[in-house]
C-alpha atoms as a PDB file:
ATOM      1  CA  UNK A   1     -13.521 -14.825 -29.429  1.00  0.00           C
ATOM      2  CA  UNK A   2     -10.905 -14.009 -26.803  1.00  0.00           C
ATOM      3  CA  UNK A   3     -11.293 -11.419 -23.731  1.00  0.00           C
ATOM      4  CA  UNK A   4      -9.394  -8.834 -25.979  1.00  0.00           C
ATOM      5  CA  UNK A   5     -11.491  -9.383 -29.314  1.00  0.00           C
ATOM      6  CA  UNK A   6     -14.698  -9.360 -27.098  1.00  0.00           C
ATOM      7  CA  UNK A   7     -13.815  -5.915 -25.569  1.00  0.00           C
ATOM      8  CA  UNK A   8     -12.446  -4.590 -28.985  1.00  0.00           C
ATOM      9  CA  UNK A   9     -15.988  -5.354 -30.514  1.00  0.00           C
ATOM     10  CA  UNK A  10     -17.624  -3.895 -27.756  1.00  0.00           C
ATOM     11  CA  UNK A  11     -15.713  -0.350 -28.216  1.00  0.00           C
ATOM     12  CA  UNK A  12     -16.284  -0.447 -31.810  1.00  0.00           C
ATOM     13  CA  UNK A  13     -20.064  -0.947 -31.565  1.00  0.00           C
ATOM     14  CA  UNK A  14     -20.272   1.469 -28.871  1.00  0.00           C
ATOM     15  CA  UNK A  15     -18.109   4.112 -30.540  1.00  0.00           C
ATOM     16  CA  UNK A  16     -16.517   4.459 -27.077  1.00  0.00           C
ATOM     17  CA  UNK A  17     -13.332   2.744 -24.947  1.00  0.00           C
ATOM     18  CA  UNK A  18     -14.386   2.188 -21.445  1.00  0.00           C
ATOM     19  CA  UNK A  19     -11.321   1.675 -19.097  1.00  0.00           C
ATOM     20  CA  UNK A  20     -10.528  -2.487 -18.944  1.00  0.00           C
ATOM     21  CA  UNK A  21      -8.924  -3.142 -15.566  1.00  0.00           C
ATOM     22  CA  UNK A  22      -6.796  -6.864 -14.893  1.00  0.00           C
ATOM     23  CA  UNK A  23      -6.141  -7.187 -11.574  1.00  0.00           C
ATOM     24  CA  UNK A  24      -3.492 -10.554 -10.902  1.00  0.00           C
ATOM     25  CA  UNK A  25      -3.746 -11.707  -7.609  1.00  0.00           C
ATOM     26  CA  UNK A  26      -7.222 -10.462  -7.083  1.00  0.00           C
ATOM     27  CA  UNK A  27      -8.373 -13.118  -4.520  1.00  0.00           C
ATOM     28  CA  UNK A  28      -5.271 -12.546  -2.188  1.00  0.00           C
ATOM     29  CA  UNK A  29      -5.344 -10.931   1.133  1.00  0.00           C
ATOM     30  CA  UNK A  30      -4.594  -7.547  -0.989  1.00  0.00           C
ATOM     31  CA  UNK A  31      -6.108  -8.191  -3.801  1.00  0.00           C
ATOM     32  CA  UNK A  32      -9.704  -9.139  -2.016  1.00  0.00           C
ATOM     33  CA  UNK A  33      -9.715  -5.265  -0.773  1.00  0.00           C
ATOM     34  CA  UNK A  34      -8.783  -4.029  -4.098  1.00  0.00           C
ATOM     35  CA  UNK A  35     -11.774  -6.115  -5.846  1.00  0.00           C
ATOM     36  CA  UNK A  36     -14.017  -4.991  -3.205  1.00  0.00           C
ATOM     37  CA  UNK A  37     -14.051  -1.725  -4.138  1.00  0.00           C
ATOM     38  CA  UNK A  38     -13.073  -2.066  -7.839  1.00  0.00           C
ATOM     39  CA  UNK A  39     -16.504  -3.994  -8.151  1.00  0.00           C
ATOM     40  CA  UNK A  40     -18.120  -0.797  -7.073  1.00  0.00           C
ATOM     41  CA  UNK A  41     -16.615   0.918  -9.942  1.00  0.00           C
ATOM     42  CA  UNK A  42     -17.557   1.436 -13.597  1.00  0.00           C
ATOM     43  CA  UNK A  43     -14.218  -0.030 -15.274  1.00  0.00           C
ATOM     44  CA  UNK A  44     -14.210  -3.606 -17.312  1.00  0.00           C
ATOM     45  CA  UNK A  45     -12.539  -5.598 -14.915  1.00  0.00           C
ATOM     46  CA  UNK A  46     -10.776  -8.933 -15.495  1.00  0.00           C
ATOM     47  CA  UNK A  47      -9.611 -11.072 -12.749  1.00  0.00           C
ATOM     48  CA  UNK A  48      -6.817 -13.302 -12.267  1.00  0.00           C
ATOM     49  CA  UNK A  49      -6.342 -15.433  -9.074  1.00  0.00           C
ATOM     50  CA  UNK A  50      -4.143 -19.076  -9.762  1.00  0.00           C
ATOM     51  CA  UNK A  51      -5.115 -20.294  -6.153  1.00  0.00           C
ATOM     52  CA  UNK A  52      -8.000 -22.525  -5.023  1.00  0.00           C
ATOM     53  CA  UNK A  53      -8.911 -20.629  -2.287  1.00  0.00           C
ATOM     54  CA  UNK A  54      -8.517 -16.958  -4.056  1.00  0.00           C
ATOM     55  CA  UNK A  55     -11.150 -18.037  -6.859  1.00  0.00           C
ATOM     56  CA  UNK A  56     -13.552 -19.111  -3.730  1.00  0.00           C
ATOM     57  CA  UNK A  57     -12.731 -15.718  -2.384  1.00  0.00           C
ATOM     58  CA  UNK A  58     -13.677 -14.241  -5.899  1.00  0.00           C
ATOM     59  CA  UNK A  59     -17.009 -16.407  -6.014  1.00  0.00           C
ATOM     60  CA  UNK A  60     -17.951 -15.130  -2.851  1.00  0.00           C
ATOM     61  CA  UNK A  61     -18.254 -11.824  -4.600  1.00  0.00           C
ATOM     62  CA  UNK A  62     -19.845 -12.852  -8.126  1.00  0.00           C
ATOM     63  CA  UNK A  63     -16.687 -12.442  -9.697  1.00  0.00           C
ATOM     64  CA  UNK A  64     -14.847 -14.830 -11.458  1.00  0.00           C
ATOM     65  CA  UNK A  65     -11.148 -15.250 -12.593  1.00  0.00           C
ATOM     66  CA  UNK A  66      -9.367 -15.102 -16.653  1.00  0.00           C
ATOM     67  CA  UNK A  67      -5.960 -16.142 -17.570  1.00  0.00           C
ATOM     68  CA  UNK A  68      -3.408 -14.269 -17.040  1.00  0.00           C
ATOM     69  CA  UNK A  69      -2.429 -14.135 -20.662  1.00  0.00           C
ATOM     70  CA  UNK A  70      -6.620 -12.974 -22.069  1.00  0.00           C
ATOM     71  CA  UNK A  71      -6.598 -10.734 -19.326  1.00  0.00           C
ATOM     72  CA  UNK A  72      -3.393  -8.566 -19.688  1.00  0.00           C
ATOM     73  CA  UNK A  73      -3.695  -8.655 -23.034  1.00  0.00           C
ATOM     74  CA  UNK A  74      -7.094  -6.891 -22.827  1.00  0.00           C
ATOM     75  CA  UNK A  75      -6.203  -4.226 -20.355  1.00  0.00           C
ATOM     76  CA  UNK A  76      -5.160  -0.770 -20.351  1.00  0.00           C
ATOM     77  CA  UNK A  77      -4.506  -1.065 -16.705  1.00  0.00           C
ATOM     78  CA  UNK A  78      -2.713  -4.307 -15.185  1.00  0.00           C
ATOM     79  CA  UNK A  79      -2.616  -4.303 -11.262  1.00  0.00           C
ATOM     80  CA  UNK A  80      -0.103  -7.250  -9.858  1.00  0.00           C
ATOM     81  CA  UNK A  81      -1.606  -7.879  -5.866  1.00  0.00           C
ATOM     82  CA  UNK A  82       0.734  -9.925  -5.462  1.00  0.00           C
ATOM     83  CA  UNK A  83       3.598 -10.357  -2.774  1.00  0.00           C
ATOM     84  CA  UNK A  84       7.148  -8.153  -3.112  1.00  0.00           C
ATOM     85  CA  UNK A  85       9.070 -11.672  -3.494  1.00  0.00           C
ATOM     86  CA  UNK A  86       6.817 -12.609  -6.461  1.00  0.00           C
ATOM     87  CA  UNK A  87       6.594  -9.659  -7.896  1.00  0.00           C
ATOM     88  CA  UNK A  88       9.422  -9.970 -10.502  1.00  0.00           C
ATOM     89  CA  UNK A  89       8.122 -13.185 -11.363  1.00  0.00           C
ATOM     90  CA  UNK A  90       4.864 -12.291 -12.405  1.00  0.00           C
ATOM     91  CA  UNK A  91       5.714  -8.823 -14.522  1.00  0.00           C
ATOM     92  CA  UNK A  92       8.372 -11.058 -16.494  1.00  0.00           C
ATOM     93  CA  UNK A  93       5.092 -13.143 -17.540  1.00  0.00           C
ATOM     94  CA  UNK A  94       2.466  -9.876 -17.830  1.00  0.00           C
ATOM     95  CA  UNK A  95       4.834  -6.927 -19.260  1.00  0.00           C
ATOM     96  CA  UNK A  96       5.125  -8.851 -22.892  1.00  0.00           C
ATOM     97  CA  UNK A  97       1.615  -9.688 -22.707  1.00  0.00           C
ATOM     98  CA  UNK A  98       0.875  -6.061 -22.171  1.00  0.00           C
ATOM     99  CA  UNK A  99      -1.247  -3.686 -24.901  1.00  0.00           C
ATOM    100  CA  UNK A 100       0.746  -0.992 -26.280  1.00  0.00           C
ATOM    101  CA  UNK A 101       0.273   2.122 -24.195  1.00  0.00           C
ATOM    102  CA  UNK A 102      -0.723   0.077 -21.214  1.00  0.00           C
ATOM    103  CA  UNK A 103      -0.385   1.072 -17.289  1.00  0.00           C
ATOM    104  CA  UNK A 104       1.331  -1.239 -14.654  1.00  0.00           C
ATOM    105  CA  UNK A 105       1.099  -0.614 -11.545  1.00  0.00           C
ATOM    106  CA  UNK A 106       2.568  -2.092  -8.477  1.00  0.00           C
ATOM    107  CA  UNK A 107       1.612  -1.728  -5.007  1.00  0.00           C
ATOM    108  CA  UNK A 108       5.176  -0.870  -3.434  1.00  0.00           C
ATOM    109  CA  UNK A 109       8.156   0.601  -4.286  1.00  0.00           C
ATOM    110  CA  UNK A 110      10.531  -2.693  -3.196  1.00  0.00           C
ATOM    111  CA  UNK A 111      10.186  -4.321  -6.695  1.00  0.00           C
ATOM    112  CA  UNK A 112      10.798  -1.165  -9.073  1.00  0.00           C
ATOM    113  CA  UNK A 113      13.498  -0.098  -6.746  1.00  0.00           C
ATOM    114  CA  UNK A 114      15.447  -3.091  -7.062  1.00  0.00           C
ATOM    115  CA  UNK A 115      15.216  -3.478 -10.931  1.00  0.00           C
ATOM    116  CA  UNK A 116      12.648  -6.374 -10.557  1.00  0.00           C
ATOM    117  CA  UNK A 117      10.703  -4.893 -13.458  1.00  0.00           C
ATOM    118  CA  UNK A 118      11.400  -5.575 -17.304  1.00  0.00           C
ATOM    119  CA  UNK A 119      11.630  -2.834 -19.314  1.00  0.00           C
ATOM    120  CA  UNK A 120       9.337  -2.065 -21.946  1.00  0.00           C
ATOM    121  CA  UNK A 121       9.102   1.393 -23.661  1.00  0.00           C
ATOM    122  CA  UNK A 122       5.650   1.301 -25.157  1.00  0.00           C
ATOM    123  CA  UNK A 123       3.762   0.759 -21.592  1.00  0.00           C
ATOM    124  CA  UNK A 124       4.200   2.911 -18.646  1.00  0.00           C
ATOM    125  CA  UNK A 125       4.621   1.819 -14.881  1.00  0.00           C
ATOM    126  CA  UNK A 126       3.613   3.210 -11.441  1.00  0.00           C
ATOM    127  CA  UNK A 127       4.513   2.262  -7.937  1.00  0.00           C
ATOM    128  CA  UNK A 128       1.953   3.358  -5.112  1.00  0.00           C
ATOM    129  CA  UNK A 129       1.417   2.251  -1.568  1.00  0.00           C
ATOM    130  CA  UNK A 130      -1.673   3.299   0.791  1.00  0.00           C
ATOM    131  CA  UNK A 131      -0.967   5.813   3.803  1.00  0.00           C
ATOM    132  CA  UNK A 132      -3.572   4.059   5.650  1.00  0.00           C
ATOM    133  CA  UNK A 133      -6.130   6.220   8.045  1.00  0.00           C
ATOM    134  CA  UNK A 134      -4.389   8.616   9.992  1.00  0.00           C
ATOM    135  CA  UNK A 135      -4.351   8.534  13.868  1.00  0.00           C
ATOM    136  CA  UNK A 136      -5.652  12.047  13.659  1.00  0.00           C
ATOM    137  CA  UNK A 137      -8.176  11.286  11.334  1.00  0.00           C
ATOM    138  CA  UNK A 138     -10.814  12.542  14.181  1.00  0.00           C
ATOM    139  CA  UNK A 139     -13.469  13.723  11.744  1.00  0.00           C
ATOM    140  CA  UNK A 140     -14.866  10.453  11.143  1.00  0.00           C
ATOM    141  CA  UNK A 141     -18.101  10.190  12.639  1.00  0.00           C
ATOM    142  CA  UNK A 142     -19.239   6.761  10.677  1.00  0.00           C
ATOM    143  CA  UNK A 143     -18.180   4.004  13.803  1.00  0.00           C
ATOM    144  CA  UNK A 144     -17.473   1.730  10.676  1.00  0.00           C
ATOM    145  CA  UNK A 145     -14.904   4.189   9.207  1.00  0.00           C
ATOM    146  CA  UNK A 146     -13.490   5.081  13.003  1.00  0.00           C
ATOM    147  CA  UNK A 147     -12.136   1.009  13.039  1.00  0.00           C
ATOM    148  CA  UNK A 148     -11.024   0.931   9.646  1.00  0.00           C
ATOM    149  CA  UNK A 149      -7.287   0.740  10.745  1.00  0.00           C
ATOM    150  CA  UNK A 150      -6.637  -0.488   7.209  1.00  0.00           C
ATOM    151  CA  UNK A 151      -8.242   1.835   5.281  1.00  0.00           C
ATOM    152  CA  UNK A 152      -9.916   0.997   1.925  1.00  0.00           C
ATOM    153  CA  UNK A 153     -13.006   0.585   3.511  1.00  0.00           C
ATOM    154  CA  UNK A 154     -15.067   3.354   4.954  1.00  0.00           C
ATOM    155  CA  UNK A 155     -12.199   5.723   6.635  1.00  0.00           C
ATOM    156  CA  UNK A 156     -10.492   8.618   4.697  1.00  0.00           C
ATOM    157  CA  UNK A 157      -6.691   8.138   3.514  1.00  0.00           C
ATOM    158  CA  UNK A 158      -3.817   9.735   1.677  1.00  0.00           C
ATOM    159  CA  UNK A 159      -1.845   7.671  -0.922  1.00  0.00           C
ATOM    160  CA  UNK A 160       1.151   8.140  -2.408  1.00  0.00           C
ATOM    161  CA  UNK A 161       1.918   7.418  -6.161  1.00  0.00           C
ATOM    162  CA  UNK A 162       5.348   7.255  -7.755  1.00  0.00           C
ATOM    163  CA  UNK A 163       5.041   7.473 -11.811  1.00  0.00           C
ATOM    164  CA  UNK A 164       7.962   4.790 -13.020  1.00  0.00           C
ATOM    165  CA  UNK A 165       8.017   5.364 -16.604  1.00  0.00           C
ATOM    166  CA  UNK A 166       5.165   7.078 -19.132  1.00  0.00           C
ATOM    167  CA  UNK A 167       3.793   9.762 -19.686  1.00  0.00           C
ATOM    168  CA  UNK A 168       1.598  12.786 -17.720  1.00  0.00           C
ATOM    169  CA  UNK A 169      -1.708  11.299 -18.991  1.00  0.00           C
ATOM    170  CA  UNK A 170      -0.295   7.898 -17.612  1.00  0.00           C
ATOM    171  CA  UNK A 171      -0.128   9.211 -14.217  1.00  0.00           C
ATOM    172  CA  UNK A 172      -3.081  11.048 -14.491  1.00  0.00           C
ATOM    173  CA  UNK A 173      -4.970   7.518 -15.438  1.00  0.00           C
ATOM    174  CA  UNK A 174      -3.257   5.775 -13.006  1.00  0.00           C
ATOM    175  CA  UNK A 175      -4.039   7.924  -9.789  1.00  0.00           C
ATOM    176  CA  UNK A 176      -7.462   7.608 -10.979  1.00  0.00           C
ATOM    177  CA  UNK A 177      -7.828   3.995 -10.914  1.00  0.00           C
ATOM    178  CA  UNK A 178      -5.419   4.123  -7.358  1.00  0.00           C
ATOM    179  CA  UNK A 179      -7.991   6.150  -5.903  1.00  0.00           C
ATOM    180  CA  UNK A 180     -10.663   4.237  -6.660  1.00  0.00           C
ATOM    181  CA  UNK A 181      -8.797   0.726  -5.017  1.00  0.00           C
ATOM    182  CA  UNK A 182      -8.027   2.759  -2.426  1.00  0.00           C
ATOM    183  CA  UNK A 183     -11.200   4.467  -1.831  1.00  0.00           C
ATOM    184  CA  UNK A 184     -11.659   6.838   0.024  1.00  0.00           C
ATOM    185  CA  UNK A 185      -8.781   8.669  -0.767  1.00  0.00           C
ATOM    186  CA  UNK A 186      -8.033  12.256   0.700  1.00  0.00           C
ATOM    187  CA  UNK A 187      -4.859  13.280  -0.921  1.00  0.00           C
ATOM    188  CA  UNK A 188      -2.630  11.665  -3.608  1.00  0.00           C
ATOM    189  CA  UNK A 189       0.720  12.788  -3.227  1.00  0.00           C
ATOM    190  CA  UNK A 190       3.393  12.303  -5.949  1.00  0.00           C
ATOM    191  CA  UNK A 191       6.626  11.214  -5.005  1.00  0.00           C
ATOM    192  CA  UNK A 192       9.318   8.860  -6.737  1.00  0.00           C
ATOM    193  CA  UNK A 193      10.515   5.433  -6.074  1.00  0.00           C
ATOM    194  CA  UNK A 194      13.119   6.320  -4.230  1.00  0.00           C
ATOM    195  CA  UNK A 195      11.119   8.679  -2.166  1.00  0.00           C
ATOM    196  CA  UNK A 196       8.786   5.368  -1.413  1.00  0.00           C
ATOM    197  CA  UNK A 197      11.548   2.832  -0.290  1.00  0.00           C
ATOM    198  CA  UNK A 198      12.464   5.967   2.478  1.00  0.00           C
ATOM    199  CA  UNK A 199       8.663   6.097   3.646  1.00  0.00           C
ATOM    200  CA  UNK A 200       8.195   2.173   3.285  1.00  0.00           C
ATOM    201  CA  UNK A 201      10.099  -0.091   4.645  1.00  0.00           C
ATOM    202  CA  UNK A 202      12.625   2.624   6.389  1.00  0.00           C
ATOM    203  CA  UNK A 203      10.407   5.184   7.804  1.00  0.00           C
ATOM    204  CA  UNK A 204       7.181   3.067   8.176  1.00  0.00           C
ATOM    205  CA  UNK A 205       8.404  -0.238   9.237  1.00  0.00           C
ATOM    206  CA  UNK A 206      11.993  -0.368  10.002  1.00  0.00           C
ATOM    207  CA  UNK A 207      11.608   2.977  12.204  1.00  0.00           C
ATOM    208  CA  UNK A 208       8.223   3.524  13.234  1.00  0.00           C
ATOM    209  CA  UNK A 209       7.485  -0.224  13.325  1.00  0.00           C
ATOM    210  CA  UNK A 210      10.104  -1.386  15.368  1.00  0.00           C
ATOM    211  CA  UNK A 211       9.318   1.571  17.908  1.00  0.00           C
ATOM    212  CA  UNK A 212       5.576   0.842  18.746  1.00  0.00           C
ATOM    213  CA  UNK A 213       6.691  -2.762  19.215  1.00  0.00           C
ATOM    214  CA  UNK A 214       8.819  -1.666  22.050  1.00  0.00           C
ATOM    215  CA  UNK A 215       6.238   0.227  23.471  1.00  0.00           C
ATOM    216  CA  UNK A 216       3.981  -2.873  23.299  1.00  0.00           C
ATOM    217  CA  UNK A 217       7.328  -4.537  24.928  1.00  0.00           C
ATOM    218  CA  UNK A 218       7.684  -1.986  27.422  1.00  0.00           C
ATOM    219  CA  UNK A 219       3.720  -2.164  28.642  1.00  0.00           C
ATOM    220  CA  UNK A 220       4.070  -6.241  29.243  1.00  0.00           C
ATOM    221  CA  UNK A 221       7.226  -5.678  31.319  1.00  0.00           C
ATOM    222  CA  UNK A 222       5.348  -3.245  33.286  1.00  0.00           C
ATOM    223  CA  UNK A 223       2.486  -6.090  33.593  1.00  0.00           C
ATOM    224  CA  UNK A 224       5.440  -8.469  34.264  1.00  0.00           C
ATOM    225  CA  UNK A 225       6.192  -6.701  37.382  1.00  0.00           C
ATOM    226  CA  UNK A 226       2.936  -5.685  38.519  1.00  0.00           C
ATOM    227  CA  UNK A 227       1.253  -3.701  37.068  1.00  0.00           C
ATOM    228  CA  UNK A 228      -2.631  -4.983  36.289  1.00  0.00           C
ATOM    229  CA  UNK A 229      -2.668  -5.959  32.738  1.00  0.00           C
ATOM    230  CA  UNK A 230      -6.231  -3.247  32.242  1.00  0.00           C
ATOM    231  CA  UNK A 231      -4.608  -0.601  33.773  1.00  0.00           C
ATOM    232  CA  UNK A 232      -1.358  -0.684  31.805  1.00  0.00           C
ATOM    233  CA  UNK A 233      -3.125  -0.721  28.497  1.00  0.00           C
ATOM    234  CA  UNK A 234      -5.147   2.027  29.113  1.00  0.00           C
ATOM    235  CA  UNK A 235      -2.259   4.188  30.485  1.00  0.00           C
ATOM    236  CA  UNK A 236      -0.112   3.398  27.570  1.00  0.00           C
ATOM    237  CA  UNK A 237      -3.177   3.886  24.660  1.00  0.00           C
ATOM    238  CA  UNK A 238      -3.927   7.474  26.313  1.00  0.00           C
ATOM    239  CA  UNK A 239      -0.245   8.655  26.590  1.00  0.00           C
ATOM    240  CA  UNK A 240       0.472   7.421  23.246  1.00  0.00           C
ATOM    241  CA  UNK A 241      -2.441   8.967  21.938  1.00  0.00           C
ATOM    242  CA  UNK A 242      -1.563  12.396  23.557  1.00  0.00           C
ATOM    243  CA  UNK A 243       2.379  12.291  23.308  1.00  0.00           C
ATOM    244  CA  UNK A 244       1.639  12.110  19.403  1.00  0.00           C
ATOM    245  CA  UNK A 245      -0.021  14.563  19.212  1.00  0.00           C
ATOM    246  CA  UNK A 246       2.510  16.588  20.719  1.00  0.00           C
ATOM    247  CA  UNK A 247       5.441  15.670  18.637  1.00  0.00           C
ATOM    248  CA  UNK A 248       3.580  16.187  15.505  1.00  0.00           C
ATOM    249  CA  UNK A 249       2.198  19.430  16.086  1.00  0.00           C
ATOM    250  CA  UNK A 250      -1.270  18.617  16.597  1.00  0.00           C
ATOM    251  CA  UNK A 251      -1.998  20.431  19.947  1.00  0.00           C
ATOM    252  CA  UNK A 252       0.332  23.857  21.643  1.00  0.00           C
ATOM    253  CA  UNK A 253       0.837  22.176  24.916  1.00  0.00           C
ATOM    254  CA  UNK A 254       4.426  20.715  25.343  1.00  0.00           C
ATOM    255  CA  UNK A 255       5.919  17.935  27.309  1.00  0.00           C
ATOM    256  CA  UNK A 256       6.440  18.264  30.727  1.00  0.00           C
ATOM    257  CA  UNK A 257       9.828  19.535  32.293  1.00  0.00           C
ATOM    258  CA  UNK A 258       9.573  15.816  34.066  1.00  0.00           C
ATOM    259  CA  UNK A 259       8.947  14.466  30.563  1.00  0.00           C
ATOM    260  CA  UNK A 260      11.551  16.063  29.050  1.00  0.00           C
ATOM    261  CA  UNK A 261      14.021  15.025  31.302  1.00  0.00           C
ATOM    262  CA  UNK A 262      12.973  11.236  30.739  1.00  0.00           C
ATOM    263  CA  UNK A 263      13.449  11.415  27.259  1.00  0.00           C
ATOM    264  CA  UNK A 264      17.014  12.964  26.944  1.00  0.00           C
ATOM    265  CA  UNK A 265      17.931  10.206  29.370  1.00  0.00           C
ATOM    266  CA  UNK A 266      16.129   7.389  27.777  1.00  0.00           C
ATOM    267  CA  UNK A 267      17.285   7.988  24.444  1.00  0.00           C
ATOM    268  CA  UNK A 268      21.243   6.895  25.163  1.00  0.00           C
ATOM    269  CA  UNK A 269      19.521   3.534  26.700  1.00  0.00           C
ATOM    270  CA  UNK A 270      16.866   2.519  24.094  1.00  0.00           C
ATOM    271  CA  UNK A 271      18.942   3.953  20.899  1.00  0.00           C
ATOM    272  CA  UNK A 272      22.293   3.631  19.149  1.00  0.00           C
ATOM    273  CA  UNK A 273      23.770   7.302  18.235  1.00  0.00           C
ATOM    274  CA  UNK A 274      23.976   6.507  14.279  1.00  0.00           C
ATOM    275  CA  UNK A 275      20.441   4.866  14.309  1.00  0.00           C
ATOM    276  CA  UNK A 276      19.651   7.088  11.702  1.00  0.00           C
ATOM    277  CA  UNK A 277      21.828   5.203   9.151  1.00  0.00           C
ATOM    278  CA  UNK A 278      18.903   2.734   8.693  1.00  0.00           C
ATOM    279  CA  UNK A 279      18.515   5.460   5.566  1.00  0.00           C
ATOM    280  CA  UNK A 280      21.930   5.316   4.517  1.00  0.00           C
ATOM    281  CA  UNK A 281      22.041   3.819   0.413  1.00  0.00           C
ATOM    282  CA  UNK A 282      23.623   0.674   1.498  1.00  0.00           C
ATOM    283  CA  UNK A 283      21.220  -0.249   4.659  1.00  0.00           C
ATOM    284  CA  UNK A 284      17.969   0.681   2.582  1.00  0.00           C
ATOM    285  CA  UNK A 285      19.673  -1.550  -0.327  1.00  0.00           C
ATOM    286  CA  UNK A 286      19.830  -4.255   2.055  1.00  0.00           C
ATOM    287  CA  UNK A 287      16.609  -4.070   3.307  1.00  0.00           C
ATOM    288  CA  UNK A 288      14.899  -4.111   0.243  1.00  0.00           C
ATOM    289  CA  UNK A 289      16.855  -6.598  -0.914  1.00  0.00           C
ATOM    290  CA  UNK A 290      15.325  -8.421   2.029  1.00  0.00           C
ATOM    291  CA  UNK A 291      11.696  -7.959   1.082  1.00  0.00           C
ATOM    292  CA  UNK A 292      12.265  -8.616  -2.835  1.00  0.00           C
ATOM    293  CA  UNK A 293      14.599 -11.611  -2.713  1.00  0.00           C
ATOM    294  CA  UNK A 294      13.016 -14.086   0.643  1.00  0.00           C
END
């Protein structure tokens, strides 16, 4: 009796349908967090992990790994943890696989975006990516949850979930199950795919990414000419710490009039005037392209 006929005759003595949950790529880096807290939950799950050293992973936690083929054909919900590049690869083996009325979701937009997914009309699909723990997130009080950069562990995060194709009731089952890989999650916000690509990898990583890595830049110059290594860190974590919070709101007091000053100037030297057109169609095509296709 296959995976499929096992859970069918299950439902049918039990007069019920619990949830059946395949998660491909569940002993990666990514997929190790998501079966962490998926084992906590109450859905059937099925696990598939090709690698050597993702099935020890998945031994370490009593779990172990089904074909792809007995395992997506069993599910009503198929999550692919698996990298941007092999992304496309993997749905063009799942999708057919797939149950009528099925979920797939995908943990980024990069794949969708660029048309990496087959089409199928009888299942639905759903992009979502984690927000990961706010820097603001100071109500945690759990020292666990207040290093839990990541998030998916102990501290609190928002996630955002972009339905591809399906139905309301699809979404609605799929921001379930996101929240619970995600756990804890705050807020779910609902955006599209094209929404995603501009938060991740233009706003997120292109931007914001490329930013704090000058700052780290910036701090080993200063320790380059002088500065004491300790004392540089500290002065650069606290200023960060503070000058976020006044961009974004989070306390009344404004920058300095010296501050000020430094910024108008500095922003000629460290930026290009059209910098912003890292969100232009063609840029973000390019970028994706990027992530997808190396």
């Amino acid at each position: 009796m296959t995976v499929r006929e096992h859970r069918d005759h299950q439902d049918h003595q039990k007069g019920n349908h619990m949830t059946t949950i395949a998660l491909v790529g569940a002993g990666g880096k990514m997929g190790s967090r998501l079966t962490d807290n998926l084992l906590k939950t109450d859905y059937e799950m099925l696990f598939v992990e090709p690698s050597e050293a993702g099935v020890a992973r998945l031994a370490e936690r009593g779990a172990t790994p089904t074909s792809l083929e007995e395992a997506v054909s069993a599910a009503d919900v198929v999550i692919l943890a698996v990298p941007d590049n092999r992304i496309g690869v993997v749905a063009e083996q799942a999708v057919p696989l797939m149950r009528s009325g099925a979920t797939l979701i995908v943990l980024d937009a990069a794949a969708p975006f660029a048309g990496h997914l087959p089409e199928r009309a009888d299942v639905s699909f759903v992009a979502c990516h984690p927000c990961h723990p706010s820097v603001f997130n100071n109500s945690e009080t759990d020292p666990v949850a207040q290093t839990d950069y990541f998030g998916g562990i102990a501290a609190r995060q928002d996630v955002v979930i972009a339905l591809i194709s399906g139905s309301e009731d699809d979404y609605t089952r799929a921001e379930e199950v996101v929240r619970a890989f995600f756990a804890p999650v705050l807020n779910a916000h609902r955006i599209t795919v094209e929404n995603m690509v501009l938060l991740e990898p233009v706003l997120a990583e292109t931007t914001a990414a490329t930013c704090v890595t000058i700052i780290k830049e910036a701090m080993d110059e200063a320790v380059r000419r002088g500065v004491p290594a300790d004392a540089a860190r500290a002065f650069i974590l606290g200023h960060v710490n503070v000058e976020l919070a006044i961009v974004f709101g989070e306390i009344g007091s404004p920058f300095s009039d010296g501050a000020l000053k430094a910024i108008a100037t500095a922003k000629d030297i460290l930026f290009k005037d059209d910098w912003k057109r890292v969100f232009d169609d063609e840029v973000v095509a390019a970028s994706v392209d990027e992530i997808v296709n190396h």
